[in-house]
Each structure stands twice: as C-alpha cells, then as structure tokens.
N, C-alpha and C. Protein backbone atom coordinates (compact mmCIF):
# COMPACT_ATOMS: atom_id res chain seq x y z
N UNK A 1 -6.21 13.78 4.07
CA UNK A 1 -7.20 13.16 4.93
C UNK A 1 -8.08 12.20 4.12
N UNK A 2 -8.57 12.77 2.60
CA UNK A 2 -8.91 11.79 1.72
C UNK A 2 -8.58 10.36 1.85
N UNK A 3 -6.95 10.53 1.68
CA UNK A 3 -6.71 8.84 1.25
C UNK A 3 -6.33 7.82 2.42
N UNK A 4 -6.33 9.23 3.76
CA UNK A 4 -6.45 7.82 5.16
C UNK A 4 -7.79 7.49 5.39
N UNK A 5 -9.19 8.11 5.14
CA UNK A 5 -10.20 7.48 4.94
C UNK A 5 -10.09 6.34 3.97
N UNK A 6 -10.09 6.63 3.27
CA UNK A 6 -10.19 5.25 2.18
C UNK A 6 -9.61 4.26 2.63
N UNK A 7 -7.84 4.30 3.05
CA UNK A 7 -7.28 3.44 3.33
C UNK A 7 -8.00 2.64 4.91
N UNK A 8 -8.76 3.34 5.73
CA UNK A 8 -9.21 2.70 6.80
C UNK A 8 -10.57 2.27 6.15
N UNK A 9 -11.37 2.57 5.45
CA UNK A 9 -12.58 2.21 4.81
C UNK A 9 -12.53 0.83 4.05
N UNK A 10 -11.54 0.64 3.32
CA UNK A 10 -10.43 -0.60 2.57
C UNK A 10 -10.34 -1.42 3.33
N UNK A 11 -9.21 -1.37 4.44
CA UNK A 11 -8.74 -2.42 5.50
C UNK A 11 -10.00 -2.80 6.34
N UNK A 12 -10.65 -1.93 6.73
CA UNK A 12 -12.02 -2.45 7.40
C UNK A 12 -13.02 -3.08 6.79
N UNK A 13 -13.01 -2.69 5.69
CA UNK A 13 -14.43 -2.88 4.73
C UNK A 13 -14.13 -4.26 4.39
N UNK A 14 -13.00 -4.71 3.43
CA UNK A 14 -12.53 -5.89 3.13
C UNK A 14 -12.78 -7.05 4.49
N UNK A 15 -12.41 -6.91 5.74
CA UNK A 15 -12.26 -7.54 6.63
C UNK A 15 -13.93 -7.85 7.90
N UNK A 16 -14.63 -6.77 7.47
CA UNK A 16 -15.82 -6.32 7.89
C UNK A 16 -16.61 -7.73 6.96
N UNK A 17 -16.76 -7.61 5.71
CA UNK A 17 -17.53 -8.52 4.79
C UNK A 17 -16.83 -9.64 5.04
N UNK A 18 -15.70 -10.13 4.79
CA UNK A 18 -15.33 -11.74 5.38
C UNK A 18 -16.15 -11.77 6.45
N UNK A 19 -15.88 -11.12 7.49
CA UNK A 19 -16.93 -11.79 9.08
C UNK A 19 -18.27 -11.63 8.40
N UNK A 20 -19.10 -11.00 7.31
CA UNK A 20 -20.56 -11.06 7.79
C UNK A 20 -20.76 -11.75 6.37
N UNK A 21 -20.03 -12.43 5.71
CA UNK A 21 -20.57 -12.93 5.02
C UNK A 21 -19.75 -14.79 5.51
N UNK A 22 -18.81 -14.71 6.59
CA UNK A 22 -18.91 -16.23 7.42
C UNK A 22 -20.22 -15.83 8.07
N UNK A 23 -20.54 -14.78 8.76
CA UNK A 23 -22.38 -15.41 9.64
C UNK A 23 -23.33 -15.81 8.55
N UNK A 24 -23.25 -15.16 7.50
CA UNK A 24 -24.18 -15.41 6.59
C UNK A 24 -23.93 -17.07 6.13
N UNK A 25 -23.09 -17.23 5.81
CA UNK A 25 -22.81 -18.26 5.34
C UNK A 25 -23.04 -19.32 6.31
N UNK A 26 -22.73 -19.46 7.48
CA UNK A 26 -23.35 -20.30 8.73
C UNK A 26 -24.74 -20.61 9.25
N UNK A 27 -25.41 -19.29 8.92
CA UNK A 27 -26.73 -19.63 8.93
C UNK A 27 -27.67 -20.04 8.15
N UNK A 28 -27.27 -20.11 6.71
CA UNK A 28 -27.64 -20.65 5.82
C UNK A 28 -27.20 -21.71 5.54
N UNK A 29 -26.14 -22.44 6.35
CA UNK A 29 -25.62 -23.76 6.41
C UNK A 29 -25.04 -24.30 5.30
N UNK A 30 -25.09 -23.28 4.62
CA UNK A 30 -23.50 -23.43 3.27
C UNK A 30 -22.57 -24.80 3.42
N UNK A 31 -22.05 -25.31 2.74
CA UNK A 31 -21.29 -26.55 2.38
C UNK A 31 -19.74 -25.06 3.19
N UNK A 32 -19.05 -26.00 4.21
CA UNK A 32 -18.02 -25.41 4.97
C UNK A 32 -17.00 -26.17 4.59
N UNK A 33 -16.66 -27.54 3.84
CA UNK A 33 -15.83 -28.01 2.64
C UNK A 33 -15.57 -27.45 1.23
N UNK A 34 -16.51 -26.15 1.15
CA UNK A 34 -16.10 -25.55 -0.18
C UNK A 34 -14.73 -24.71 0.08
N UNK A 35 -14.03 -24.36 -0.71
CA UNK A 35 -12.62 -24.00 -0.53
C UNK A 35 -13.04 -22.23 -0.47
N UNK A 36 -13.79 -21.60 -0.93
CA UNK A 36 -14.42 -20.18 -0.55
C UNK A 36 -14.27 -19.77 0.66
N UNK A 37 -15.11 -20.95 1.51
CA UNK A 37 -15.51 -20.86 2.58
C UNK A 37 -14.97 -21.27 3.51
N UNK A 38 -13.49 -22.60 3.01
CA UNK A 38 -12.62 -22.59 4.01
C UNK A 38 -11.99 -21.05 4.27
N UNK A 39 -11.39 -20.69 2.70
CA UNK A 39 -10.76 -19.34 2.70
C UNK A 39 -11.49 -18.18 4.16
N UNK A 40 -12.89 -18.50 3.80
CA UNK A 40 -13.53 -17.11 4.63
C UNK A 40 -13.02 -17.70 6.37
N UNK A 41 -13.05 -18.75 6.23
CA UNK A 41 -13.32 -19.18 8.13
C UNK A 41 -11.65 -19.21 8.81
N UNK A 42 -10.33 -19.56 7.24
CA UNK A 42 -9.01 -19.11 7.80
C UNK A 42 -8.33 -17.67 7.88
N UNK A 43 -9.37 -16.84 7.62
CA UNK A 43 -8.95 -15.65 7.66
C UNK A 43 -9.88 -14.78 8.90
N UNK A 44 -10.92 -15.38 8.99
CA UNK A 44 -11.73 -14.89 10.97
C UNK A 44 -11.71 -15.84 11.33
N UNK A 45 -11.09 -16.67 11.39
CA UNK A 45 -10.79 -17.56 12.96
C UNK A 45 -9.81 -17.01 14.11
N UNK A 46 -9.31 -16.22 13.68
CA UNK A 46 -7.86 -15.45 14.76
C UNK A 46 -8.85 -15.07 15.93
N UNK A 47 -9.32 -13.90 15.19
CA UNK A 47 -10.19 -13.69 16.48
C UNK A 47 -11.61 -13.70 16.76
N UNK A 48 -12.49 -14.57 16.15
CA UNK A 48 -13.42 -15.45 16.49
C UNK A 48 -13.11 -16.50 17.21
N UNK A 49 -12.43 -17.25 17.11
CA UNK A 49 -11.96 -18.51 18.26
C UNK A 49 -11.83 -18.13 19.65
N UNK A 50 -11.58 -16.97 19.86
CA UNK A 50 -11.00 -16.47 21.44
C UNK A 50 -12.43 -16.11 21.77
N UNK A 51 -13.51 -15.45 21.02
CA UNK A 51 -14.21 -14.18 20.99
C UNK A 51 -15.48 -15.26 21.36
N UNK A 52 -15.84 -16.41 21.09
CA UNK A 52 -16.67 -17.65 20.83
C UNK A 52 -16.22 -18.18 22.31
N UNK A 53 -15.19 -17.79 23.30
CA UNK A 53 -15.23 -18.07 24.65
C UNK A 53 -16.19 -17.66 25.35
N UNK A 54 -16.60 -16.25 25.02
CA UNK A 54 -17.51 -15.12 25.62
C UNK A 54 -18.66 -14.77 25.28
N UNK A 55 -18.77 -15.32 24.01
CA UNK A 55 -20.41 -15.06 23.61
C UNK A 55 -20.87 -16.24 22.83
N UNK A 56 -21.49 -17.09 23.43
CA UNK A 56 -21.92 -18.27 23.11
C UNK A 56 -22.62 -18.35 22.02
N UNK A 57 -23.03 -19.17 20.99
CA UNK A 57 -24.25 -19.03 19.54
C UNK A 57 -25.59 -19.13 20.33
N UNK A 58 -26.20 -18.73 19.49
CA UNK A 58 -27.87 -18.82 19.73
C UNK A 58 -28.57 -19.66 18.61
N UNK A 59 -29.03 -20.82 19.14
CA UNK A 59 -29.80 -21.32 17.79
C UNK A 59 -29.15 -21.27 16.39
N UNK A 60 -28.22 -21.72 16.54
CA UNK A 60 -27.53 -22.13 15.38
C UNK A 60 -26.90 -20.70 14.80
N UNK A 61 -27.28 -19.61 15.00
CA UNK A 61 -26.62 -18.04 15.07
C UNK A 61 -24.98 -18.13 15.59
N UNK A 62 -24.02 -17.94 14.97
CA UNK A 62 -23.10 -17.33 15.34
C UNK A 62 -22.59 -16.06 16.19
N UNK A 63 -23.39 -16.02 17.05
CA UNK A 63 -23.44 -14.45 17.68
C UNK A 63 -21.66 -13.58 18.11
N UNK A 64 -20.72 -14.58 17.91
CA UNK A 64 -19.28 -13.86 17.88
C UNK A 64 -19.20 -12.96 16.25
N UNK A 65 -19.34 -13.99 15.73
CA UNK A 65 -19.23 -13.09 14.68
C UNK A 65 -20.08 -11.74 14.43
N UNK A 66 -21.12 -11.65 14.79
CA UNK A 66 -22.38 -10.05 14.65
C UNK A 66 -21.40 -9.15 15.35
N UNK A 67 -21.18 -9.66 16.82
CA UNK A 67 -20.67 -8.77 17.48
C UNK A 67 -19.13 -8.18 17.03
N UNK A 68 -18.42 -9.30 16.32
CA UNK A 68 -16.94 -9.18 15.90
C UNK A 68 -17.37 -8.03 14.73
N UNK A 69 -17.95 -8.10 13.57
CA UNK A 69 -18.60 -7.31 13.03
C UNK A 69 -18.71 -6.39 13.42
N UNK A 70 -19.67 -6.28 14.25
CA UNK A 70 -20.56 -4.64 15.37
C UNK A 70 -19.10 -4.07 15.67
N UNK A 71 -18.52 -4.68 16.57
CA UNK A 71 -17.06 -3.87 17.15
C UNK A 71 -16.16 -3.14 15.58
N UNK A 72 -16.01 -4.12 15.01
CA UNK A 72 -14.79 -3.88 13.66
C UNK A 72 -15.90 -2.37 13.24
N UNK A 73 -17.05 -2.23 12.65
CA UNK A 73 -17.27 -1.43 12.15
C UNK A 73 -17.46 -0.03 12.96
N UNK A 74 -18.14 -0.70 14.07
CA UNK A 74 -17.71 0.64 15.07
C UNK A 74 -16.36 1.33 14.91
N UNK A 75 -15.75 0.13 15.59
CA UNK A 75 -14.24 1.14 15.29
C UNK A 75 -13.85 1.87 13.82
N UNK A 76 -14.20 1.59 12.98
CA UNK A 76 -14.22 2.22 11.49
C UNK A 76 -14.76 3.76 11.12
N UNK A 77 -15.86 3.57 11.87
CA UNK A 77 -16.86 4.43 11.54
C UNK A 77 -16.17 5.56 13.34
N UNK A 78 -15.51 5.08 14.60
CA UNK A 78 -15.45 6.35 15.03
C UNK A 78 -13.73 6.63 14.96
N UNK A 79 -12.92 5.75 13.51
CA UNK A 79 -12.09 7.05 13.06
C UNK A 79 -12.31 7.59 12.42
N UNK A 80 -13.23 7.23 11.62
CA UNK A 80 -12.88 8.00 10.17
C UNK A 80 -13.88 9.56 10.95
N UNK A 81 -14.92 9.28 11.88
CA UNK A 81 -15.29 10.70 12.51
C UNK A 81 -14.67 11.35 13.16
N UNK A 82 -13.58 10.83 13.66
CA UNK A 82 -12.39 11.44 14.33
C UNK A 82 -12.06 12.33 13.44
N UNK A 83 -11.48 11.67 12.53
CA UNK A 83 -10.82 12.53 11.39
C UNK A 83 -11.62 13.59 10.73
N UNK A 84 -13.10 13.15 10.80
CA UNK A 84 -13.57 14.88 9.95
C UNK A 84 -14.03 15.72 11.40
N UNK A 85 -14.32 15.38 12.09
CA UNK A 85 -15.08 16.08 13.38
C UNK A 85 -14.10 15.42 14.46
N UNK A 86 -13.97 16.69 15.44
CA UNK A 86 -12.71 16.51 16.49
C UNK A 86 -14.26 16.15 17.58
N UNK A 87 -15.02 16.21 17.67
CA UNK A 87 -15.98 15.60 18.59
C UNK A 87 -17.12 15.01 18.57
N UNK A 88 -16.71 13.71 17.67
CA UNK A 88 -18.39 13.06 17.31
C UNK A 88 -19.37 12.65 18.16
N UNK A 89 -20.15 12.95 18.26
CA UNK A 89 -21.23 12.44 18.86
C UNK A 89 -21.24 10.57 19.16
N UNK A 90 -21.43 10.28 20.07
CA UNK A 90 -21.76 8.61 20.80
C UNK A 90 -22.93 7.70 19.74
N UNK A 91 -23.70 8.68 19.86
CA UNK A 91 -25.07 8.04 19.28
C UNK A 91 -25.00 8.03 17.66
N UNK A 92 -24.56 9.00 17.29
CA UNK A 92 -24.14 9.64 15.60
C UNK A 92 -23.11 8.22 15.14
N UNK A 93 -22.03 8.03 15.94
CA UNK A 93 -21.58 7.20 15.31
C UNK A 93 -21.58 5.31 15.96
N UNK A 94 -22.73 4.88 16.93
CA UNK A 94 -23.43 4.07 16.95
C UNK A 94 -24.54 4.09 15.60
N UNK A 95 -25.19 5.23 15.49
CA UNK A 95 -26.27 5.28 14.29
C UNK A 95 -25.73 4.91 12.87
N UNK A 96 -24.20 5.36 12.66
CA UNK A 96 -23.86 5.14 11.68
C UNK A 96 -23.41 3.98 11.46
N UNK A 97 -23.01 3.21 12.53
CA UNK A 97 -22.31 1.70 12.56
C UNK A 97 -23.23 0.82 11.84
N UNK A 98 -24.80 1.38 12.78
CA UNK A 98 -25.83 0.02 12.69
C UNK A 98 -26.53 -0.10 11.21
N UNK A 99 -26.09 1.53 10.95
CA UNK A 99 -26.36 1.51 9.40
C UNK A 99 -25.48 0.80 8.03
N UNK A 100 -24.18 1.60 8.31
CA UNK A 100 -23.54 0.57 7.62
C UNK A 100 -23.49 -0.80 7.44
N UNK A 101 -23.99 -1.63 8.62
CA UNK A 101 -23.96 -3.13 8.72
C UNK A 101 -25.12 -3.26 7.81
N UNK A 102 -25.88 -2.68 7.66
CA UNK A 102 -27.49 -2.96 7.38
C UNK A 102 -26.94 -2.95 5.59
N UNK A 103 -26.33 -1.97 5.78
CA UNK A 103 -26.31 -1.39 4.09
C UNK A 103 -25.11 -3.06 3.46
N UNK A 104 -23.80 -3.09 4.35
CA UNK A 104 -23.65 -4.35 3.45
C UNK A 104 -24.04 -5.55 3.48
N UNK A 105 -25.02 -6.00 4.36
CA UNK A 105 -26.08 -6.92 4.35
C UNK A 105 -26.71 -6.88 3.34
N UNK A 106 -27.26 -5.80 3.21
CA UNK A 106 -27.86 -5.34 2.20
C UNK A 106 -27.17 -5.82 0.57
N UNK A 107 -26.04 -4.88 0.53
CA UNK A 107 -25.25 -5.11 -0.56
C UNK A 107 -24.75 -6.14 -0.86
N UNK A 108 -24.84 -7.40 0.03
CA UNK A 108 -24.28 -8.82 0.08
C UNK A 108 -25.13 -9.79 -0.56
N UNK A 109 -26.50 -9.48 -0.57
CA UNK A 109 -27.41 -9.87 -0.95
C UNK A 109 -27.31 -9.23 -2.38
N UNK A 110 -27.65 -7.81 -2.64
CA UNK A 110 -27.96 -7.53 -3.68
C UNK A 110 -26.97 -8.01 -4.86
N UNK A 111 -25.95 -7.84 -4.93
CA UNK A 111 -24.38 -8.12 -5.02
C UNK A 111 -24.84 -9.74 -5.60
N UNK A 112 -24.60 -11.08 -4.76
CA UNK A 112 -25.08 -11.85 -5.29
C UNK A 112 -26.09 -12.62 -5.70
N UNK A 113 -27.12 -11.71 -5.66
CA UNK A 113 -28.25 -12.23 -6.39
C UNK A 113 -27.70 -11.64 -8.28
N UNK A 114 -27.27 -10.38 -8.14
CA UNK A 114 -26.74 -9.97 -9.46
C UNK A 114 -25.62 -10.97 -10.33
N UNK A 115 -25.05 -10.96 -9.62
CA UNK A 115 -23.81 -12.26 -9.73
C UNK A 115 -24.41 -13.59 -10.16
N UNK A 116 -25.09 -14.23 -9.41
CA UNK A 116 -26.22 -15.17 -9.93
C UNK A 116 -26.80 -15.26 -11.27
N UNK A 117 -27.35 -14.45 -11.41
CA UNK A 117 -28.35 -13.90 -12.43
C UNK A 117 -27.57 -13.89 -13.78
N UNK A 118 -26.39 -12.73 -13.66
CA UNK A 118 -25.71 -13.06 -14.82
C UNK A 118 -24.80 -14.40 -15.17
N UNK A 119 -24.39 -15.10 -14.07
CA UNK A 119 -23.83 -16.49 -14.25
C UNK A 119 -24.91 -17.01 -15.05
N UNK A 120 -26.25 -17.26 -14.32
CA UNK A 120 -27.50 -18.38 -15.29
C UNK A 120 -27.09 -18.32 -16.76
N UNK A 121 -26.96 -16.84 -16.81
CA UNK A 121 -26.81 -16.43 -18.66
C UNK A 121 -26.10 -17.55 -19.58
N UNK A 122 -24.74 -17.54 -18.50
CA UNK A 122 -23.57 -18.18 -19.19
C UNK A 122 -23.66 -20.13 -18.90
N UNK A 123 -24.81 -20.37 -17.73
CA UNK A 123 -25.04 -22.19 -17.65
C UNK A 123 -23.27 -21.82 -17.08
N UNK A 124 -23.26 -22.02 -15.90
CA UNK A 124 -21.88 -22.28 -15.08
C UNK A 124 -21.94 -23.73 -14.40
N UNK A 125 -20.98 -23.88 -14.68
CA UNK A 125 -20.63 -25.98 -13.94
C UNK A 125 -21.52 -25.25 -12.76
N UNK A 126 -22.55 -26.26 -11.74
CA UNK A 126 -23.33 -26.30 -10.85
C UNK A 126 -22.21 -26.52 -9.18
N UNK A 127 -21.53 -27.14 -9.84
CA UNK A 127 -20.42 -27.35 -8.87
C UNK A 127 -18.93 -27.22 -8.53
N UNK A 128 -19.13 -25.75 -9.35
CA UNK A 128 -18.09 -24.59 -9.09
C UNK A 128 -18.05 -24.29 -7.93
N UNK A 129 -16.87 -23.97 -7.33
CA UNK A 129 -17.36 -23.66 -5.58
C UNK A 129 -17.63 -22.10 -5.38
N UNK A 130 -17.63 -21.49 -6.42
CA UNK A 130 -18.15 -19.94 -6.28
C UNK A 130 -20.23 -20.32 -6.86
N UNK A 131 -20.24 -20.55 -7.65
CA UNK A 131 -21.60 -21.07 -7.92
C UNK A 131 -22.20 -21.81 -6.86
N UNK A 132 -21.81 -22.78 -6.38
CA UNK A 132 -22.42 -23.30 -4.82
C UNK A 132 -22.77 -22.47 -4.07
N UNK A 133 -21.54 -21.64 -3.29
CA UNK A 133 -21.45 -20.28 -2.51
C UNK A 133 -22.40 -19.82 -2.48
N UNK A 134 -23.04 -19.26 -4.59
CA UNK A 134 -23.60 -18.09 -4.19
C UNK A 134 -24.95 -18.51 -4.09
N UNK A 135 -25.08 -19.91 -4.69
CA UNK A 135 -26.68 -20.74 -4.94
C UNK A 135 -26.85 -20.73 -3.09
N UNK A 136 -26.15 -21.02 -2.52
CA UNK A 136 -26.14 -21.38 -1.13
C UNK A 136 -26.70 -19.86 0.09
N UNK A 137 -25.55 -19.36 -0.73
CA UNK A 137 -26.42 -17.71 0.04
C UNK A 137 -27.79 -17.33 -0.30
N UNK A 138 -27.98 -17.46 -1.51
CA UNK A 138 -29.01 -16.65 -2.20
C UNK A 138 -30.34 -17.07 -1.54
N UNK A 139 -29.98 -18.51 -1.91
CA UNK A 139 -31.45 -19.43 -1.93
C UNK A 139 -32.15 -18.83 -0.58
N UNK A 140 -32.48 -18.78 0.09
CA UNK A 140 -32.88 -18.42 1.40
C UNK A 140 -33.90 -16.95 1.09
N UNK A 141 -33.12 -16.61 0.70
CA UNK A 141 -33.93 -15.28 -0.08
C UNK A 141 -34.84 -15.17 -1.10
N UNK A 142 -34.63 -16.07 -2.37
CA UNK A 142 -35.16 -15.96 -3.75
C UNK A 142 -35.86 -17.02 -3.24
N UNK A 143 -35.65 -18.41 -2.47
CA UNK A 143 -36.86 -19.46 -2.40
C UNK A 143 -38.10 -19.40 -2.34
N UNK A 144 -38.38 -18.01 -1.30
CA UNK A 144 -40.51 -17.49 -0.89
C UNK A 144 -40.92 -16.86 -2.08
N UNK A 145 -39.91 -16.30 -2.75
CA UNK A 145 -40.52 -15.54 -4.06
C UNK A 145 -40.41 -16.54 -5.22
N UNK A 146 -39.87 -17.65 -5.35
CA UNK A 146 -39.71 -18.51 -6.27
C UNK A 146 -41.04 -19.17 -6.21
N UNK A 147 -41.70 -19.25 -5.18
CA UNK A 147 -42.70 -20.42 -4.84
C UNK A 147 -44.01 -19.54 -4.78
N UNK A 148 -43.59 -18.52 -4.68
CA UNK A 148 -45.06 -17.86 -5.42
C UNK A 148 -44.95 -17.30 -6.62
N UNK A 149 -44.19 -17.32 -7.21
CA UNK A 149 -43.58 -16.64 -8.58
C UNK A 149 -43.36 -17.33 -9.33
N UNK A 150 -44.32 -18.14 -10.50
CA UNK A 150 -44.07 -18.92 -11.36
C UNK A 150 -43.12 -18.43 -12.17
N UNK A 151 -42.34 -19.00 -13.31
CA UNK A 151 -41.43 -18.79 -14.13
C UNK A 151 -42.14 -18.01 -15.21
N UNK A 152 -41.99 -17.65 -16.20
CA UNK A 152 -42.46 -16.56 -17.15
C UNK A 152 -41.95 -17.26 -18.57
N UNK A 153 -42.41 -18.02 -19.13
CA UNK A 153 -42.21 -18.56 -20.26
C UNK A 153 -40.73 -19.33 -20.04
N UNK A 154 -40.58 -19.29 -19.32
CA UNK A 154 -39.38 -20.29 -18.92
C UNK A 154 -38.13 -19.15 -17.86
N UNK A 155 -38.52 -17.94 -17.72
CA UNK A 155 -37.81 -16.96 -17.09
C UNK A 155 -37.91 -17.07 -16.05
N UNK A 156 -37.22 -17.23 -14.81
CA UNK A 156 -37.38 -16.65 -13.76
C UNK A 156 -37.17 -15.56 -13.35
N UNK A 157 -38.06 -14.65 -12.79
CA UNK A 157 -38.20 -13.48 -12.54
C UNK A 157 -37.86 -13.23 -10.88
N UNK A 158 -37.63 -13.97 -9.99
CA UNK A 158 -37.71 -14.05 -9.01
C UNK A 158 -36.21 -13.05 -8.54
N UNK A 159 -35.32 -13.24 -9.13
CA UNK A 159 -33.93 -12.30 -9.20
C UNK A 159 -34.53 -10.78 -8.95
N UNK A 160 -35.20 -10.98 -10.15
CA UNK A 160 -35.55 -9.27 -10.46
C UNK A 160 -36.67 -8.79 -9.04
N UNK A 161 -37.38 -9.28 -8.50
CA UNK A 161 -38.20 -8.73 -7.53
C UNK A 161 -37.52 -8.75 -6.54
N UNK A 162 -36.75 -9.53 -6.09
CA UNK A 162 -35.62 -9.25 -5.10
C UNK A 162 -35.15 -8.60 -4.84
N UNK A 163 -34.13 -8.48 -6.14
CA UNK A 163 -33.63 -7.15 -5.86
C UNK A 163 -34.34 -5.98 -5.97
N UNK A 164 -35.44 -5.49 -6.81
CA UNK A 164 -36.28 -4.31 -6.62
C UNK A 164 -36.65 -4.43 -5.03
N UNK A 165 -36.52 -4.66 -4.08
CA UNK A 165 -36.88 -5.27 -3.28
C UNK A 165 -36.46 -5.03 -1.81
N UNK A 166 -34.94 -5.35 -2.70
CA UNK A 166 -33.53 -4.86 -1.41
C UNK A 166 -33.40 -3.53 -1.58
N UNK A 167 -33.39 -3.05 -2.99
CA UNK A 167 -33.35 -1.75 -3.24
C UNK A 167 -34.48 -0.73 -2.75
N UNK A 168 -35.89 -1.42 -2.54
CA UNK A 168 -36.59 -0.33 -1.54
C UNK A 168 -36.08 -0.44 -0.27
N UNK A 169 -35.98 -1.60 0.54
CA UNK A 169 -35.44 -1.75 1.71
C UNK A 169 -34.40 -0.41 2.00
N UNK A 170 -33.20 -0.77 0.80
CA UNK A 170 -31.94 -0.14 1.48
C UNK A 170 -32.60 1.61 1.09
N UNK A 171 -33.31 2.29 0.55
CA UNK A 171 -34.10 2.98 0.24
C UNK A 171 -34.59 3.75 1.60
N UNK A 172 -35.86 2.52 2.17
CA UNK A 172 -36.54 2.82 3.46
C UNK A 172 -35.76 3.21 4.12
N UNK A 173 -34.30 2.15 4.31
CA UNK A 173 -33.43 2.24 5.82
C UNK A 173 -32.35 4.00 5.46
N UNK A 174 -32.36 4.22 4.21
CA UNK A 174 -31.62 5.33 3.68
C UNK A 174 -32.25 6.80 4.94
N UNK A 175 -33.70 6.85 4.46
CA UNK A 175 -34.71 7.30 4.80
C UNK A 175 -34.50 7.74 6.17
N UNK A 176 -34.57 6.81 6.56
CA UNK A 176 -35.12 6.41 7.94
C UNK A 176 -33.84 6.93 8.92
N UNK A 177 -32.77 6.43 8.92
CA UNK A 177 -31.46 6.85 9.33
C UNK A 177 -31.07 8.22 9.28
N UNK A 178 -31.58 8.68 7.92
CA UNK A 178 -30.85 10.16 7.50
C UNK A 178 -31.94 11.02 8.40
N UNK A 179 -33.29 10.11 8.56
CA UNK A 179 -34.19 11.43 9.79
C UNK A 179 -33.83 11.37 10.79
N UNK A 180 -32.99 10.24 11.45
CA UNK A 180 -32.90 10.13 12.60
C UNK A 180 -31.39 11.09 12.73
N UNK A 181 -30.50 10.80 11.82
CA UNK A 181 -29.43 11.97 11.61
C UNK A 181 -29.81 13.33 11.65
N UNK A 182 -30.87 13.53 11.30
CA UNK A 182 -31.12 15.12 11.34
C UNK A 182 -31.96 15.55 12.37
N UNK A 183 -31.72 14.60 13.23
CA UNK A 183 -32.82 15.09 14.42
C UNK A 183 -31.60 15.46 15.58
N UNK A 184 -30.14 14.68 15.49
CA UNK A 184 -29.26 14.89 16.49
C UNK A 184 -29.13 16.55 16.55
C-alpha cells in the first residue's frame, strides 16, 4: 500500500505543480517566450484549453487552472484516503486538499527563493531562462521587503526574511488545519 501511495503522490504531485506554478507564472506575467515556460504551458494545455470554455479568467487570474489544480489534488488526496480508511470523511478530505495546495504554494515560493539565493552566490548569466523564471516568480514577493529592507553592507537580506516568513506562515496554516482536523 506504501508504494501505491507514493506512486499516486508522484504522478499527481509532479503534474499538480506544473498547473500551479503555470497560474503562478501568469499572474506574475513571466516572459511566456521563455522555453521553461513554454515547457510548463505544453504540458497543461490538454486540459486547460477545454476547461477555459467553462470558467472564464478573472482579472488577469487564470481561474481554470486553480480549479484544474483544486480537482487534480482532490482527486489525490481522496485515493490515497481510500486506501488507508475505507470511509473518509467529505470535509477531512476537502480540508486536506485546501491544505495541501496551500503547503505547495507555499513550497513554490520557499523552494525558489532558496534556489535564487544560492544562484546570486555563483553570479548566473541574468538571462538564463531558469534565472529569468525564478527572478520572475520571486520578485513579487521579495520586492515589499526589498524596499523596506536596505541591503546590509552590500547583502541583501530580503531572501532570508521571506523565507523566515513562509516558514511561519506554513507553521500558522500547519496549526491551524491540524485543529481543525482534530475537531472532526
């Protein structure tokens, strides 16, 4: 039972982050000529194109994709409860969906702001199309703390509060979820 979790955790998980890191990438208006990001948009276009009949964008929001997302992880999260519990609860594994999304949002961020950070180390060509990517995601995030956060003898510190940052967040939402789990 171990390794058909994983293997559905794998196939979903992999396919879960392409869709939420194309919304991410759309709303931050990312360069969609980088070859990353062609990659991300020829691999959910199958069924985003059909799915974009029925749920129109909002303000520049991709709202097929959240929901393509929402559905994919739902379905993830009520086999793998199938498989340990022959009768999961509705709400238990809605609760767990909305969490997981949160957590690799979460981790998408944290993930490349880290990635970032150690690239600076190494001065990477500026116009690498993984360096674009991640300058392109990030910025949105590190920009409000950059602009109140002077540099530190030439350091930017703005990485580091971030992520201390996401890490209380994903912390709070840890929290917060696991009471609402123990209240079912």
């Amino acid at each position: 039972m171990t390794a058909t979790i994983f293997l559905i955790q794998t196939v979903f998980g992999f396919y879960i982050l392409a869709v939420m890191l194309r919304f991410l990438l759309q709303w931050v208006r990312a360069d969609f000529y980088n070859p990353l990001v062609q990659f991300l948009v020829r691999i959910t276009n199958p069924p985003l194109l059909p799915l974009r009949r029925f749920i129109p964008g909002y303000r520049g929001l991709d709202l097929a994709s959240l929901v393509l997302a929402f559905v994919l992880q739902l379905v993830e999260m009520s086999l793998i409860t199938l498989l340990i519990s022959p009768s999961p609860s509705v709400g238990g594994v809605l609760l767990l969906t909305v969490a997981e999304l949160l957590k690799l949002l979460i981790n998408i961020y944290l993930w490349g702001i880290v990635i970032q950070a150690i690239l600076s180390w190494v001065n990477p060509d500026p116009r690498h199309p993984a360096a674009r990517v991640l300058a392109q995601l990030t910025d949105p995030v590190l920009r409000p703390v950059r602009n109140r956060l002077p540099p530190v003898s030439g350091i930017d510190l703005s990485p580091m509060v971030v992520v201390v940052g996401l890490i209380f967040i994903s912390l709070l939402l840890q929290d917060l979820f696991g009471s609402w789990a123990g209240l079912r």
